[in-house]
Protein backbone atom coordinates (compact mmCIF):
# COMPACT_ATOMS: atom_id res chain seq x y z
CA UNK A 1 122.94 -99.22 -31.47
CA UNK A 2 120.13 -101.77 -30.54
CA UNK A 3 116.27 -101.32 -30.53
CA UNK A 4 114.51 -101.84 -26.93
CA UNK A 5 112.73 -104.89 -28.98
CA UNK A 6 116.40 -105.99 -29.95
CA UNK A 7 117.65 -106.13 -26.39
CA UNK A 8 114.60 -107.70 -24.95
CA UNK A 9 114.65 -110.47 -27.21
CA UNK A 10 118.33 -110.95 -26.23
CA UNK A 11 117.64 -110.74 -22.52
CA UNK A 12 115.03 -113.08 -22.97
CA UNK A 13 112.02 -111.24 -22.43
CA UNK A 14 109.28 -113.00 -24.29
CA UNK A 15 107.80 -111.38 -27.28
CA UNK A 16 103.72 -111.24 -26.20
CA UNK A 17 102.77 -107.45 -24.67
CA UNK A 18 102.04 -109.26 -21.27
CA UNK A 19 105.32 -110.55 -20.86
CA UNK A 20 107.25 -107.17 -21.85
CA UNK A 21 104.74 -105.51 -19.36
CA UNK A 22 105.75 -107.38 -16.45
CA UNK A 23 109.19 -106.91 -17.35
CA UNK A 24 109.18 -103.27 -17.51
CA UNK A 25 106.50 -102.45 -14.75
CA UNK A 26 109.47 -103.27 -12.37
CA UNK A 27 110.89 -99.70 -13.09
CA UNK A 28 107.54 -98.16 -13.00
CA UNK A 29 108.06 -95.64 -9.82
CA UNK A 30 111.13 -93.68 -12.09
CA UNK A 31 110.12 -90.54 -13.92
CA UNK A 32 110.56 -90.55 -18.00
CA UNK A 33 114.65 -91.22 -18.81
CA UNK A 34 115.48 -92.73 -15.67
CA UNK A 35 112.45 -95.53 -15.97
CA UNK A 36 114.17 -96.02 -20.07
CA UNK A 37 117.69 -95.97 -18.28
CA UNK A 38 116.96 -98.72 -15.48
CA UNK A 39 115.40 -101.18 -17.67
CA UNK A 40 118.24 -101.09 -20.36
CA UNK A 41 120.51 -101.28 -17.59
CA UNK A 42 118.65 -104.25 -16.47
CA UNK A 43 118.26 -105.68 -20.21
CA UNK A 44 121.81 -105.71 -20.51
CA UNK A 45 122.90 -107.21 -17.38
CA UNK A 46 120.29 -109.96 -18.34
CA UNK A 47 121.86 -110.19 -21.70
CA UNK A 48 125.43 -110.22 -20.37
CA UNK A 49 124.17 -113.42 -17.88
CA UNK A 50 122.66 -115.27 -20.85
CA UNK A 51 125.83 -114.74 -23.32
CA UNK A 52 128.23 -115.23 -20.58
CA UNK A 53 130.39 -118.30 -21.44
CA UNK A 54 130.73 -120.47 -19.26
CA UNK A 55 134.10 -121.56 -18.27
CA UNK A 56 134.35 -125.21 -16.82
CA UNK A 57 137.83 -124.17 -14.75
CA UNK A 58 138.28 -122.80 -11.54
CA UNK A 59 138.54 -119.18 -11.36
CA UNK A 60 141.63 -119.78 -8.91
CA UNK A 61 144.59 -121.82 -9.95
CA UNK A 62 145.13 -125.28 -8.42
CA UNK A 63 147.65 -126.05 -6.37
CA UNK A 64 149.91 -128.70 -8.07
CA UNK A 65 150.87 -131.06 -5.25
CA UNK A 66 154.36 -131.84 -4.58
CA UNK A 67 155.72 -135.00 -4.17
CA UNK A 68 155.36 -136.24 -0.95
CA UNK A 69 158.78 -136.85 0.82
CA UNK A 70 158.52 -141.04 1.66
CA UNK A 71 160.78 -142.20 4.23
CA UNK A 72 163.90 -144.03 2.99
CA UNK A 73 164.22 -147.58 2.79
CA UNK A 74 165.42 -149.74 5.88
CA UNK A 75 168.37 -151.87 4.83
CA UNK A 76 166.17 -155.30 5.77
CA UNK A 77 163.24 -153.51 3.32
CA UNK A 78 166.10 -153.05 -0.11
CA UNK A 79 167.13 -156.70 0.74
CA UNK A 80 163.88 -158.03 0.44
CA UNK A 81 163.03 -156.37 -2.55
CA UNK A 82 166.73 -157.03 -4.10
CA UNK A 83 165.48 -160.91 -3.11
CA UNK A 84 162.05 -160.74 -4.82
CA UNK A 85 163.46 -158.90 -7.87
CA UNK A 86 166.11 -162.00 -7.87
CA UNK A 87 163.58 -164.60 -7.71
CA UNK A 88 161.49 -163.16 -9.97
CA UNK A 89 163.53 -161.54 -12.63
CA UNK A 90 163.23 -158.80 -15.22
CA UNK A 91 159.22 -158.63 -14.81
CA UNK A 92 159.71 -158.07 -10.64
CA UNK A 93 157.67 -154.87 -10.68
CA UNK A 94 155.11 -156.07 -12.23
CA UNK A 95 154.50 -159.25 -10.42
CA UNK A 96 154.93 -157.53 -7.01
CA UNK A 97 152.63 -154.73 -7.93
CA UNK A 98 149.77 -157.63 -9.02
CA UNK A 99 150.72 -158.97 -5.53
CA UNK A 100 150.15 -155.84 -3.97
CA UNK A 101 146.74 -155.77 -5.63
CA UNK A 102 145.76 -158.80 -4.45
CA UNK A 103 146.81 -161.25 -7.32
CA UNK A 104 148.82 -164.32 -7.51
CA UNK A 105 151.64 -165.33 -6.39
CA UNK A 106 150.86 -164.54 -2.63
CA UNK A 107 154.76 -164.62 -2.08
CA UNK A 108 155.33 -160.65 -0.89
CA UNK A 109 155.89 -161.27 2.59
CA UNK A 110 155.22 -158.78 5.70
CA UNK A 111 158.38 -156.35 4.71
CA UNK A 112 157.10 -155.88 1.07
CA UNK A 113 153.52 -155.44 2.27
CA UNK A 114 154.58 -152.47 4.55
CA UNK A 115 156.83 -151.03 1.92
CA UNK A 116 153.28 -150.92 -0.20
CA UNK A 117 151.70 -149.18 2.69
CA UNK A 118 154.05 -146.66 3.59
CA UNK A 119 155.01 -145.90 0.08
CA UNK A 120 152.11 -146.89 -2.39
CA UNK A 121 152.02 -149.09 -5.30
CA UNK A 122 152.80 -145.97 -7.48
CA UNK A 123 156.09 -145.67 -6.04
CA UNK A 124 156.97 -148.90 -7.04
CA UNK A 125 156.52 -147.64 -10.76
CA UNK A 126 159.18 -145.37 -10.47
CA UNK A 127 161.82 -146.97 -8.00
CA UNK A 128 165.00 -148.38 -9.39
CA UNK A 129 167.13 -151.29 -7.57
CA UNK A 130 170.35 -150.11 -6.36
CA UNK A 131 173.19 -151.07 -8.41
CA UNK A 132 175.41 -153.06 -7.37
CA UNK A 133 178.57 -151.97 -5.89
CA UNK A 134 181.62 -153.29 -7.64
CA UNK A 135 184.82 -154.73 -5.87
């Protein structure tokens, strides 16, 4: 059980007679209990405000995106990149995708540039060459 003076210094009423005045005058026009009842009532839902944690996540869950579903690769669009990875050996990913941003060599030509449009540099990171088929 808490004091009035307890719960006002909680709810952050200040601590000078003016101050807890103009707090409680607000309940004034109530008879006796009621007037006691209101402000407490107040007092605590101030109180619950100020000790309220606050909780830096959503209150609704976020939607994980999906993967989007890319269009497959055109037969002309593996060749090319089964060319570049040829010319360029194990480290093709990584020298296409420093293309892609710009870097050197300028060698990804017009079918490499629109695979990194329609499917994103990301992709890229995850796709595997085709193996071979054998004879």
């Amino acid at each position: 059980m808490s004091t009035i003076g307890d719960l006002e210094r909680r709810a952050g009423i200040g601590a000078s007679p003016a101050e807890r005045t103009a707090f409680w005058r607000q309940f004034h026009h109530l008879e006796g209990e009621a007037c006691l009842k209101a402000g407490v009532a107040e007092l605590r839902r101030l109180i619950a405000l100020r000790e309220a944690r606050v909780d830096p996540r959503p209150k609704t869950r976020a939607l994980r995106r999906t993967r989007e579903t890319l269009p497959p690769l055109t037969l002309e669009q593996e060749a090319a990149l089964h060319a570049y990875a040829a010319r360029h050996g194990r480290r093709w990913k990584s020298i296409l995708n420093n293309a892609w941003m710009g870097g050197p060599p300028h060698d990804d030509g017009g079918l490499l540039r629109g695979i990194r449009n329609s499917h994103g540099p990301t992709w890229l990171q995850s796709y595997r060459l085709p193996k071979p088929v054998k004879r």
